[in-house]
Protein backbone atom coordinates (compact mmCIF):
# COMPACT_ATOMS: atom_id res chain seq x y z
CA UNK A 1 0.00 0.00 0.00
CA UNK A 2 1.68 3.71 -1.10
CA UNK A 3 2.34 5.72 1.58
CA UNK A 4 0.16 8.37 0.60
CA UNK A 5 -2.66 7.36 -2.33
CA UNK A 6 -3.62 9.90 -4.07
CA UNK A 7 -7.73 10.20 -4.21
CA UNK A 8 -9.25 11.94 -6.94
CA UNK A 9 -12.76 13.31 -6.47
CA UNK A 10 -14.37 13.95 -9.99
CA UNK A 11 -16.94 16.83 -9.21
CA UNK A 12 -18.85 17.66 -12.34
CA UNK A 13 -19.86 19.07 -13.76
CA UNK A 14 -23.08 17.75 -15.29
CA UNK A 15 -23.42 17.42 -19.14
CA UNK A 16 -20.10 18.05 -19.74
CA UNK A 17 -19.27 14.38 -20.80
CA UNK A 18 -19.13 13.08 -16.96
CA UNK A 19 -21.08 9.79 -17.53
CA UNK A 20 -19.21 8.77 -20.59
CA UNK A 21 -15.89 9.28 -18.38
CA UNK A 22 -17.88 6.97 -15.59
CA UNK A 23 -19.14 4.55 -17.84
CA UNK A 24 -15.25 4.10 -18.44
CA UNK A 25 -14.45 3.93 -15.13
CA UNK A 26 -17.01 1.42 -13.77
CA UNK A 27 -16.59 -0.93 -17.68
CA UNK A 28 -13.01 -0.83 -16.62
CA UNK A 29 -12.45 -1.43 -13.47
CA UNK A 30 -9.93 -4.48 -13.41
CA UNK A 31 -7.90 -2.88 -16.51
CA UNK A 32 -7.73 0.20 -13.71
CA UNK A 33 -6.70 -1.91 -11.25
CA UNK A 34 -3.93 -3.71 -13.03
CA UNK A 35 -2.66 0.37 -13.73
CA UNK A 36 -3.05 0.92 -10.17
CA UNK A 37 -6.47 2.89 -10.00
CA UNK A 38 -9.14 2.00 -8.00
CA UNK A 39 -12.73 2.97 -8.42
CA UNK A 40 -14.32 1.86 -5.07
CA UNK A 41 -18.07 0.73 -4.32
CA UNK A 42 -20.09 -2.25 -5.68
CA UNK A 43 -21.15 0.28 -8.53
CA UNK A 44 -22.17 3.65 -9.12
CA UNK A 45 -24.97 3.68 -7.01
CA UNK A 46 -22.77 4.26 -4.17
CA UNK A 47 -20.82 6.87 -5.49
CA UNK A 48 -24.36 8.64 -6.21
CA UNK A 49 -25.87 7.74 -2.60
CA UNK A 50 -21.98 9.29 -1.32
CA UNK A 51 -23.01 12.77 -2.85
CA UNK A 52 -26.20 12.83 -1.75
CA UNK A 53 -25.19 12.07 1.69
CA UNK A 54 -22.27 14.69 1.72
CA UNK A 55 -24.32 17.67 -0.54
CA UNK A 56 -26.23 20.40 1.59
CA UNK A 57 -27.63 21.94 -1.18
CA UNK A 58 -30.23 19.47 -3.32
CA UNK A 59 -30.46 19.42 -6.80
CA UNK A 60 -33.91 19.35 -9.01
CA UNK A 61 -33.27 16.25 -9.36
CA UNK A 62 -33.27 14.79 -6.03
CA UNK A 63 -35.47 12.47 -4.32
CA UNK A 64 -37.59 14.58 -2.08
CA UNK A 65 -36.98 12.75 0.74
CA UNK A 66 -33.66 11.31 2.34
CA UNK A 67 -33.43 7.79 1.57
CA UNK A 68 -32.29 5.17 4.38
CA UNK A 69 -29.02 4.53 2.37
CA UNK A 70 -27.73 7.65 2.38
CA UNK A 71 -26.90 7.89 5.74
CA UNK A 72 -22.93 7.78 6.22
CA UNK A 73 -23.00 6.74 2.64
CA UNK A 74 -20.29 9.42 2.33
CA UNK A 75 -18.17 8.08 5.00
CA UNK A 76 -18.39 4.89 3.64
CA UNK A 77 -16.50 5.51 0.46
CA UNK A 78 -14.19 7.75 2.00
CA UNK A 79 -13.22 4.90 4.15
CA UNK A 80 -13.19 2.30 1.05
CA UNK A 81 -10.78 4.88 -0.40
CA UNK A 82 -8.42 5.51 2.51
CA UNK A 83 -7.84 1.95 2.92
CA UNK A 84 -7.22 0.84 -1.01
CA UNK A 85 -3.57 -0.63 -1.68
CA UNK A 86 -3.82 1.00 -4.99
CA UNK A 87 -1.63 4.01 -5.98
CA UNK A 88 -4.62 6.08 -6.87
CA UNK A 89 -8.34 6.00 -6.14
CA UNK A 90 -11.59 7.77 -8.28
CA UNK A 91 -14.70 9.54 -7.17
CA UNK A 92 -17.35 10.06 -9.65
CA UNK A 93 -20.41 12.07 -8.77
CA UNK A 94 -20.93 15.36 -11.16
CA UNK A 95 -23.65 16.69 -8.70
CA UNK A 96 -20.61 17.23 -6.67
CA UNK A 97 -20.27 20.20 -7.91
CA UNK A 98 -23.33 21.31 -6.05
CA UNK A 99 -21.36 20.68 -3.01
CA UNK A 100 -20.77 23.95 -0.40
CA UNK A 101 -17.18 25.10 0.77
CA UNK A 102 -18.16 23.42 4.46
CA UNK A 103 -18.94 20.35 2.30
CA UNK A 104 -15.76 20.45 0.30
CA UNK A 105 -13.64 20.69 3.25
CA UNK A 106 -15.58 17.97 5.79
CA UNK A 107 -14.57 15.52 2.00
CA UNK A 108 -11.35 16.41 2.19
CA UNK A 109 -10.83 16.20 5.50
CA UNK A 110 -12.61 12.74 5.54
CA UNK A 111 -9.91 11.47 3.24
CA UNK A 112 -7.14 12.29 5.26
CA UNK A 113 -4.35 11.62 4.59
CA UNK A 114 -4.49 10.95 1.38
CA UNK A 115 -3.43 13.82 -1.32
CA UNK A 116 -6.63 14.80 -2.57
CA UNK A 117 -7.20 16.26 -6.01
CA UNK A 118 -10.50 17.85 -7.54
CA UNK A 119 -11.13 16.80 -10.97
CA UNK A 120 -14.07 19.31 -12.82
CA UNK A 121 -15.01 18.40 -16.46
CA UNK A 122 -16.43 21.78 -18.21
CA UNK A 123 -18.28 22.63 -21.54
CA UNK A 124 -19.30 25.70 -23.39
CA UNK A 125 -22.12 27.60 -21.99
CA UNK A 126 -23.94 27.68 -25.88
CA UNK A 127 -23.77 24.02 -26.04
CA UNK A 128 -24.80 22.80 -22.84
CA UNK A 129 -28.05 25.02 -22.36
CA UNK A 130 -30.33 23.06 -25.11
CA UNK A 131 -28.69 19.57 -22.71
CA UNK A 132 -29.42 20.94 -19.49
CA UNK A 133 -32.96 22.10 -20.27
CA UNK A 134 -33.64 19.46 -21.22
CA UNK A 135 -32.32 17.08 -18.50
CA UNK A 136 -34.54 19.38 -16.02
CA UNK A 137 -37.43 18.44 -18.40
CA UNK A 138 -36.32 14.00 -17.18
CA UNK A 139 -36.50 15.34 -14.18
CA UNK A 140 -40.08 16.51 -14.09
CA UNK A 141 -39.95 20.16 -14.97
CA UNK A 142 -42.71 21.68 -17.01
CA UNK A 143 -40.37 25.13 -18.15
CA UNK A 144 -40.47 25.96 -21.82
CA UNK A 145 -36.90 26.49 -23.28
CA UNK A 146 -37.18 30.50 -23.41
CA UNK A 147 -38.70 30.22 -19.29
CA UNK A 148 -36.20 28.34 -18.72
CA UNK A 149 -33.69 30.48 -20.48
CA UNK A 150 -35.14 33.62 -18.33
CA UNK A 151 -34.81 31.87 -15.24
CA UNK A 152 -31.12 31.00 -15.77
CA UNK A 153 -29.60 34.63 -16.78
CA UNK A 154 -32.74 37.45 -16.17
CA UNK A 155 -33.46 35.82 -12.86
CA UNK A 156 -29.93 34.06 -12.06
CA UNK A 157 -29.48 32.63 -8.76
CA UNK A 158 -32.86 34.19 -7.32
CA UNK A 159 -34.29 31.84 -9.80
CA UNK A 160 -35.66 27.81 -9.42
CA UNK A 161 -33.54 26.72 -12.29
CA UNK A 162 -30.89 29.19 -12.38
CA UNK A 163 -29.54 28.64 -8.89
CA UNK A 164 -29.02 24.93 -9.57
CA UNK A 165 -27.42 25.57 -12.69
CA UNK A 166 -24.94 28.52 -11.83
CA UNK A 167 -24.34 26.48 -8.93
CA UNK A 168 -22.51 23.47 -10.62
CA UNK A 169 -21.97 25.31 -13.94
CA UNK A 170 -20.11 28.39 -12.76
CA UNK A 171 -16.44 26.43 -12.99
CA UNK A 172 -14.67 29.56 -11.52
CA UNK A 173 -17.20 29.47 -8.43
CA UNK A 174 -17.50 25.84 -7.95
CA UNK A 175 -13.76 25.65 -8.19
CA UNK A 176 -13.22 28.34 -5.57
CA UNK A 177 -15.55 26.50 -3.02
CA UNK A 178 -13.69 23.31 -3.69
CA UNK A 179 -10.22 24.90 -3.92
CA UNK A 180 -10.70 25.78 -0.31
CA UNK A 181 -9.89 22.65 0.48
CA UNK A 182 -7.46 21.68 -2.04
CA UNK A 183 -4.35 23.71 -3.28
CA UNK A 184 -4.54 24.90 -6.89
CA UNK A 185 -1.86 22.87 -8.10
CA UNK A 186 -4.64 19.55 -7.32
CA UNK A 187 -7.50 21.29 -8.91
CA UNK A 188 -7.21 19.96 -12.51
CA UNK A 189 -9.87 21.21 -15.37
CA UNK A 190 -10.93 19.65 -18.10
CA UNK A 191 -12.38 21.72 -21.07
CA UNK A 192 -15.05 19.28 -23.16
CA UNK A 193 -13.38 18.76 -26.83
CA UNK A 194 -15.47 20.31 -29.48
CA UNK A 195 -18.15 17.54 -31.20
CA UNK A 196 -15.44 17.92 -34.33
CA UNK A 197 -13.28 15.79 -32.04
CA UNK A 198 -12.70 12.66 -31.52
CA UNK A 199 -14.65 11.19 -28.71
CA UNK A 200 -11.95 9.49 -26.93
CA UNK A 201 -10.37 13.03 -26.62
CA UNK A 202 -11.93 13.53 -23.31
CA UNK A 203 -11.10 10.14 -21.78
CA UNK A 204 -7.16 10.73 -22.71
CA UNK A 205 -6.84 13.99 -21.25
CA UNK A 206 -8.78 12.35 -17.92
CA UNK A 207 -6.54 9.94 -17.96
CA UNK A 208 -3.73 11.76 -18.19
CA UNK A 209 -4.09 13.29 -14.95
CA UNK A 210 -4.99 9.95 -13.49
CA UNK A 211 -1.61 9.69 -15.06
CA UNK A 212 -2.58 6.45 -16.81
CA UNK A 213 -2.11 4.50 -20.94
CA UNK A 214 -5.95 5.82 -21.86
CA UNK A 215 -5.00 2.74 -23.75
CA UNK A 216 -6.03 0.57 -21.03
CA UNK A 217 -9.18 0.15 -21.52
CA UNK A 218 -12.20 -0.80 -23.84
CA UNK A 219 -13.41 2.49 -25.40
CA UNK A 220 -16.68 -0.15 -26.32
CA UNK A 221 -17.84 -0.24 -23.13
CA UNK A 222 -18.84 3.58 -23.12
CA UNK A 223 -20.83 5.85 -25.37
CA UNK A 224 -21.58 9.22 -24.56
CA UNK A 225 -25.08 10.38 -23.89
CA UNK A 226 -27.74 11.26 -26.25
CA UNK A 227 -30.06 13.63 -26.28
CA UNK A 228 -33.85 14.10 -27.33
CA UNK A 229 -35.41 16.09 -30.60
CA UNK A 230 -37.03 19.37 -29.68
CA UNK A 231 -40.32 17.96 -30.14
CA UNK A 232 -39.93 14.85 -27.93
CA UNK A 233 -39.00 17.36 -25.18
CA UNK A 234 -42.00 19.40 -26.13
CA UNK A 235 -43.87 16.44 -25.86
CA UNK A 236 -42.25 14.74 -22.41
CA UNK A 237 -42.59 18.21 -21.26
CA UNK A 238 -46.98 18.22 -21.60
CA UNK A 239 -46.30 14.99 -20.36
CA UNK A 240 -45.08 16.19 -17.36
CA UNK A 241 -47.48 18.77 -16.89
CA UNK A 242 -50.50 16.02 -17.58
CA UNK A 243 -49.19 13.97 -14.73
CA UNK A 244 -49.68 16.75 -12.05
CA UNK A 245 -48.00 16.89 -9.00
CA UNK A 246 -50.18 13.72 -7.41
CA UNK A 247 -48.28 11.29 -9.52
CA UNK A 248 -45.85 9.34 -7.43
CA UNK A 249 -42.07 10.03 -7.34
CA UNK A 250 -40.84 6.69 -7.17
CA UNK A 251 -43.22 6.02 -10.50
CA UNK A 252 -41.32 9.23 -12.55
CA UNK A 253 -38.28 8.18 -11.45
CA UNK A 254 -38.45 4.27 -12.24
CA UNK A 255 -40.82 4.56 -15.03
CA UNK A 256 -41.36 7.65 -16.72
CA UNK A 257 -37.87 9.46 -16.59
CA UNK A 258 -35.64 6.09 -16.96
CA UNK A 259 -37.71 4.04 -18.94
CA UNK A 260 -40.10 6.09 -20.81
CA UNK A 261 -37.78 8.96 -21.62
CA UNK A 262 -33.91 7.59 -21.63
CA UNK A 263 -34.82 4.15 -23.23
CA UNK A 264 -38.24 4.78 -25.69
CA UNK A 265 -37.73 8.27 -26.53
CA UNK A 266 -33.70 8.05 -26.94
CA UNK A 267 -33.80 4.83 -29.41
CA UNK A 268 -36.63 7.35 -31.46
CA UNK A 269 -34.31 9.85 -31.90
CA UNK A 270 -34.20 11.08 -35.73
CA UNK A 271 -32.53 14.16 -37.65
CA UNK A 272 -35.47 16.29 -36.06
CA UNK A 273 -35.18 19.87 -35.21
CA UNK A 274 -32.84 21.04 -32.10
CA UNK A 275 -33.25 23.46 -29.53
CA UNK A 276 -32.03 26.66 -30.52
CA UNK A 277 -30.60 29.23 -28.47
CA UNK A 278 -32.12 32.81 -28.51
CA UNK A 279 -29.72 35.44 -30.27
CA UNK A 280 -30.32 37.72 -27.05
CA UNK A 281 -29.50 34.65 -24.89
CA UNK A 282 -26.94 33.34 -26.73
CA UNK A 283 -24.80 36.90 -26.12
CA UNK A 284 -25.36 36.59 -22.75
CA UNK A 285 -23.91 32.68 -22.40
CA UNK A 286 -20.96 34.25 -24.71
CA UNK A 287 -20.49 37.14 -21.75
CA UNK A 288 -20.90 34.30 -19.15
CA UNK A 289 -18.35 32.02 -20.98
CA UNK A 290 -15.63 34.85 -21.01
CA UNK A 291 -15.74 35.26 -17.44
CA UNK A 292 -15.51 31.61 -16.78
CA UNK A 293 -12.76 31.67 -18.55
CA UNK A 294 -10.55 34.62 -17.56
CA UNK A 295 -10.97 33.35 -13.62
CA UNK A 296 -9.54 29.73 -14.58
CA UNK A 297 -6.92 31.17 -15.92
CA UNK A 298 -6.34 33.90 -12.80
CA UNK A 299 -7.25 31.17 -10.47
CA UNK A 300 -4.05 28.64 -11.90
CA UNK A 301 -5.54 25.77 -12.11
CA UNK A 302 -4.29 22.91 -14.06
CA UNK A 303 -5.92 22.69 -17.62
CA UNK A 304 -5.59 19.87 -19.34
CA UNK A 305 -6.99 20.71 -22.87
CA UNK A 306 -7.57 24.71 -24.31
CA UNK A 307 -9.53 27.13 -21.91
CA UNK A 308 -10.63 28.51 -25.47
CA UNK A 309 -12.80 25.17 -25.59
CA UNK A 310 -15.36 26.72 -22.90
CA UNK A 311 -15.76 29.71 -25.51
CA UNK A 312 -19.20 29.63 -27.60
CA UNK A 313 -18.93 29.46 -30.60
CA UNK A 314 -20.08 32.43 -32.44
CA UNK A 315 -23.19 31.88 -34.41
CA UNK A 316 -22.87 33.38 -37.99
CA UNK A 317 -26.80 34.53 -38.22
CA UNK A 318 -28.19 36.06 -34.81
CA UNK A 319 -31.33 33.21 -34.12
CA UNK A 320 -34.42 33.37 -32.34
CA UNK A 321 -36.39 30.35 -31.24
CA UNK A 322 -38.27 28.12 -33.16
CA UNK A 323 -41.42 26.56 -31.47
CA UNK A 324 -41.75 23.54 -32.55
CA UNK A 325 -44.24 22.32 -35.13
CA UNK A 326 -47.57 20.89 -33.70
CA UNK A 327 -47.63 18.20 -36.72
CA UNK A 328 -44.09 17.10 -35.45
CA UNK A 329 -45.27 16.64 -31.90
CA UNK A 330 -47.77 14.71 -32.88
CA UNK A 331 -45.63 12.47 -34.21
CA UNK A 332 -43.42 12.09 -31.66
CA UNK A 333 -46.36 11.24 -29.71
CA UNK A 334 -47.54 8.84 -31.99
CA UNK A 335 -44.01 6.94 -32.31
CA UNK A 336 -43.52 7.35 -28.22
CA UNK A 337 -46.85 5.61 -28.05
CA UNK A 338 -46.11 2.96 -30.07
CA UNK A 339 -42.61 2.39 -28.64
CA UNK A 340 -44.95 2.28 -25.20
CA UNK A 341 -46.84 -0.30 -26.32
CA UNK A 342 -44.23 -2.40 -27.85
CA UNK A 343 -42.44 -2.42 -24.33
CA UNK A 344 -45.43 -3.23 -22.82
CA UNK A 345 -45.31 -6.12 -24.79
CA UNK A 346 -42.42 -6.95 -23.92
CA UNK A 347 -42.68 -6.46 -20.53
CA UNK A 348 -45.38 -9.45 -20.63
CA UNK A 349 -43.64 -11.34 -22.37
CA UNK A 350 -40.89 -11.91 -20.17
CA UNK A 351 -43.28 -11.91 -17.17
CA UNK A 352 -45.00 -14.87 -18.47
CA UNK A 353 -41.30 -16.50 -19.09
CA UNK A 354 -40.43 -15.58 -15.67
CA UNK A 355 -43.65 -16.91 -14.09
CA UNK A 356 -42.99 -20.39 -16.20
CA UNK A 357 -39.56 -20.48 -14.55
CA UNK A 358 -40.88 -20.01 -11.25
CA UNK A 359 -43.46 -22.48 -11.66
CA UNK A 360 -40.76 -25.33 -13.04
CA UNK A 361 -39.04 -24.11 -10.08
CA UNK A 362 -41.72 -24.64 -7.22
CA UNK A 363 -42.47 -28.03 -8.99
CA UNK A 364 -38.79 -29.04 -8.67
CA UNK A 365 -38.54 -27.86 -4.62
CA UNK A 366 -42.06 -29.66 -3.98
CA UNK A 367 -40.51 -32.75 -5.50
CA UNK A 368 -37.11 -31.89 -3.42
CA UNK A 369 -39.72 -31.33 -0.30
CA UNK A 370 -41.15 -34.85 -0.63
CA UNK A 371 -38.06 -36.47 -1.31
CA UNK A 372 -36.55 -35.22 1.87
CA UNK A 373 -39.64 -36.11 3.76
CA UNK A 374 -39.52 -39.37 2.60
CA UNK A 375 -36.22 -40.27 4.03
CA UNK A 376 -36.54 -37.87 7.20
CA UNK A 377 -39.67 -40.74 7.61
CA UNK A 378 -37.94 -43.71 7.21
CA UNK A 379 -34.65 -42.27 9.27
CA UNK A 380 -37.32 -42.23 11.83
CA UNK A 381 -38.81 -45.49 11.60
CA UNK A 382 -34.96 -46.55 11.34
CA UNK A 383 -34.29 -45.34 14.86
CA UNK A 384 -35.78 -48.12 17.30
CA UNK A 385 -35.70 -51.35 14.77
CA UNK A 386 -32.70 -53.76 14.24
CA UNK A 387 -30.95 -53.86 11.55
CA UNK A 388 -32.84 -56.78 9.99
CA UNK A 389 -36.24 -54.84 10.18
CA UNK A 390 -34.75 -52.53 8.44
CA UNK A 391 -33.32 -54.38 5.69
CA UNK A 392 -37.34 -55.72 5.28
CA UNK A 393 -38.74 -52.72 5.15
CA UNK A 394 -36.51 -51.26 2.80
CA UNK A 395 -37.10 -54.38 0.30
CA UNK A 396 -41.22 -54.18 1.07
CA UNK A 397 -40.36 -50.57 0.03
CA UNK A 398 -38.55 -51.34 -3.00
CA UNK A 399 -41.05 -54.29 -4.08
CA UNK A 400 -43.71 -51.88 -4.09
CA UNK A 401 -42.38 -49.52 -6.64
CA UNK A 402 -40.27 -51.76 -8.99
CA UNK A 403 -42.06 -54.32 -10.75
CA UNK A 404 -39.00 -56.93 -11.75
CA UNK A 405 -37.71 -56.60 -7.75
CA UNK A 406 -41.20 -57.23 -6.69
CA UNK A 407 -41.22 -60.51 -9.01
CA UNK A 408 -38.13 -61.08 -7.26
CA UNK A 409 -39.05 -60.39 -3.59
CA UNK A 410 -42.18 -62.64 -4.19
CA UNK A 411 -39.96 -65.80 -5.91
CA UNK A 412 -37.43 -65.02 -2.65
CA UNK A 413 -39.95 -65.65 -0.13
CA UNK A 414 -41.47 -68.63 -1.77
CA UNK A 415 -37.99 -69.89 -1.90
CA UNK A 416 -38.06 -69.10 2.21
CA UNK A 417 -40.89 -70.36 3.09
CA UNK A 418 -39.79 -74.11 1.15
CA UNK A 419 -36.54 -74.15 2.67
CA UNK A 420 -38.69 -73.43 6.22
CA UNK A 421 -41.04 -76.41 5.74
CA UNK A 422 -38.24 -78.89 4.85
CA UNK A 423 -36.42 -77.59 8.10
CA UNK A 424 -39.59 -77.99 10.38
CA UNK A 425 -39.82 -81.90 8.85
CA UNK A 426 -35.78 -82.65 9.98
């Protein structure tokens, strides 16, 4: 075990490629190991529950209520961390960057004494908006892309959505809170490559300050996330507002958000229109975006990749936003209800293969049942009789259920009760 592991705690922030980077991590995890990186946890899950546990500040997203497991979930994989033998150890959770200064610092300290270093993942502000309006819109929101829009720079942090999203978006401000905790030198930022690039882009420059081959591991076992048409959005978005309030959490979450939305809209997903940003909103991201990146580069920070990266690029017509046609929500509809159905089906489908399985199973544990109560019968009857007895019984037993022994039981005794008769004569 090193003296001194380094732990590196991945912060965010979200939609800037962070689950393509985790799908990585958790697809590779014995590759890692073999390079001496450990990603501790049975599974994401736990790194998830860890945030939750260790973040003040909820997101939109959140469960309303606490959950049992996230109680010292933190603590947990702090303490899986401090004690692996490996040279360097990853935490995942982009919410992280959600997380207060008095947050930052009680994860630090809980890591102690490992070197701790603060990974953030960024993207520019004109590409992410149309993403992270629409991730609020998974997560149950019923905001139109311009209310949205207002929210996030008219209203800013006063506002629902903007506070959330300034709060893990605003790299120079998240950064600061974290930094805190952490000398510069460990703060490491990663600017998102431009779609133009190669995919894998992002995952070498990670691991490069995991200080890693990014040729270790299976670039097939991740893809990066996609995201819906304009008018599947529209149309998740009525959804939404159909359901009301009264419909459960636990059903949105399991149903509605991961299955209806990631799984039956995503695989619908066609050359249809895409959000576009507002000209008036658009300067303002580009105003945003400048600042973001003039205070990385005051703050010293290590950049792997071009600050430049985080700078929108500059649209060559100014564009106002296009409301999507009615005809081309309806059929998005259509195709989401047919994808519905189809599930559906499928869903029944394997119940009824599922309930078949169970039912060869019960038969084979009844038959196991009577089996074992058969000889848990005759160990009983065993106990108090001679050997002899038992040797009878066992052969009335046996006569009674195979025909040829019977035959041969019966022929036996005759045989027995001859050689008894000539005996009684003598």
């Amino acid at each position: 075990m090193p003296d001194r592991p380094r732990v590196f705690v991945h912060v965010g922030a979200p939609k800037t490629g962070t689950t393509y980077v985790q799908r990585l991590l958790w697809g590779n995890r014995e590759a890692l190991a073999r390079e001496g990186v450990d990603v501790p946890g049975r599974g994401r899950g736990e790194h998830l529950e860890a945030g939750f546990d260790l973040r003040t500040e909820a997101s939109p997203a959140d469960p309303k209520r606490p959950m049992p497991q996230w109680e010292g979930a933190w603590d947990r994989l702090a303490a899986a961390a401090r004690e692996s033998d490996k040279k360097a150890v990853v935490i995942s959770e982009e919410r992280l960057a959600g997380a207060s200064a008095a947050d930052a610092e009680r994860a630090v300290a809980s890591l102690a004494p490992a070197e701790v270093h603060i990974v953030y993942t960024a993207r520019d502000l004109l590409g992410l908006l149309p993403t992270a309006w629409q991730e609020t819109v998974k997560n149950r929101s019923t905001r139109g892309f311009e209310e949205w829009l207002s929210d996030v720079f008219d209203r800013g942090t006063d506002g629902v959505a903007g506070r959330w999203f300034w709060l893990v978006q605003d790299a120079v401000d998240v950064l600061q809170r974290w930094a805190k905790a952490v000398p510069a030198e460990r703060v490491h930022v990663i600017p998102k490559p431009p779609s133009s690039a190669p995919a894998e882009l992002l995952w070498e420059r990670y691991a490069s300050v995991l200080e890693i081959d990014p040729g270790c591991v299976d670039l097939s076992t991740a893809w990066a996330n996609s995201s819906l048409s304009l008018e599947q959005v529209e149309f998740l978005r009525r959804v939404n507002r159909a359901l009301g309030s009264d419909f459960p959490e636990w059903h949105y979450n399991g149903f509605v958000r991961e299955v209806f939305a990631r799984q039956i809209l995503l695989s619908q997903v066609e050359n249809w229109t895409k959000p576009v940003v507002p000209a008036g909103y658009a300067a303002k991201a580009a105003e945003a975006g400048e600042r973001i990146i003039a205070g990385l580069h005051e703050a010293g920070y290590h950049v792997v990749g071009d600050l430049s990266e985080l700078r929108p690029a500059v649209q060559a017509e100014p564009q106002e936003y296009v409301h999507p046609d009615p005809s081309e929500i309806l059929d998005a509809s259509v195709n989401a209800a047919a994808g519905l159905l189809a599930h559906v089906g499928t869903m029944r489908d394997q119940r009824r293969e599922v309930q078949q399985r169970l039912s060869r199973l019960q038969a084979e544990l009844d038959a196991e049942r009577e089996q074992r109560g058969q000889a848990q019968a005759l160990a009983r009857r065993s106990e108090d009789r001679k050997p002899g007895q038992i040797v009878k019984e066992a052969l009335v037993d046996l006569a009674g259920s195979s025909r040829p022994f019977a035959a041969a039981y019966r022929a036996y005794k005759a045989v027995r009760r001859r050689s008894g008769s000539r005996g009684s004569r003598h």
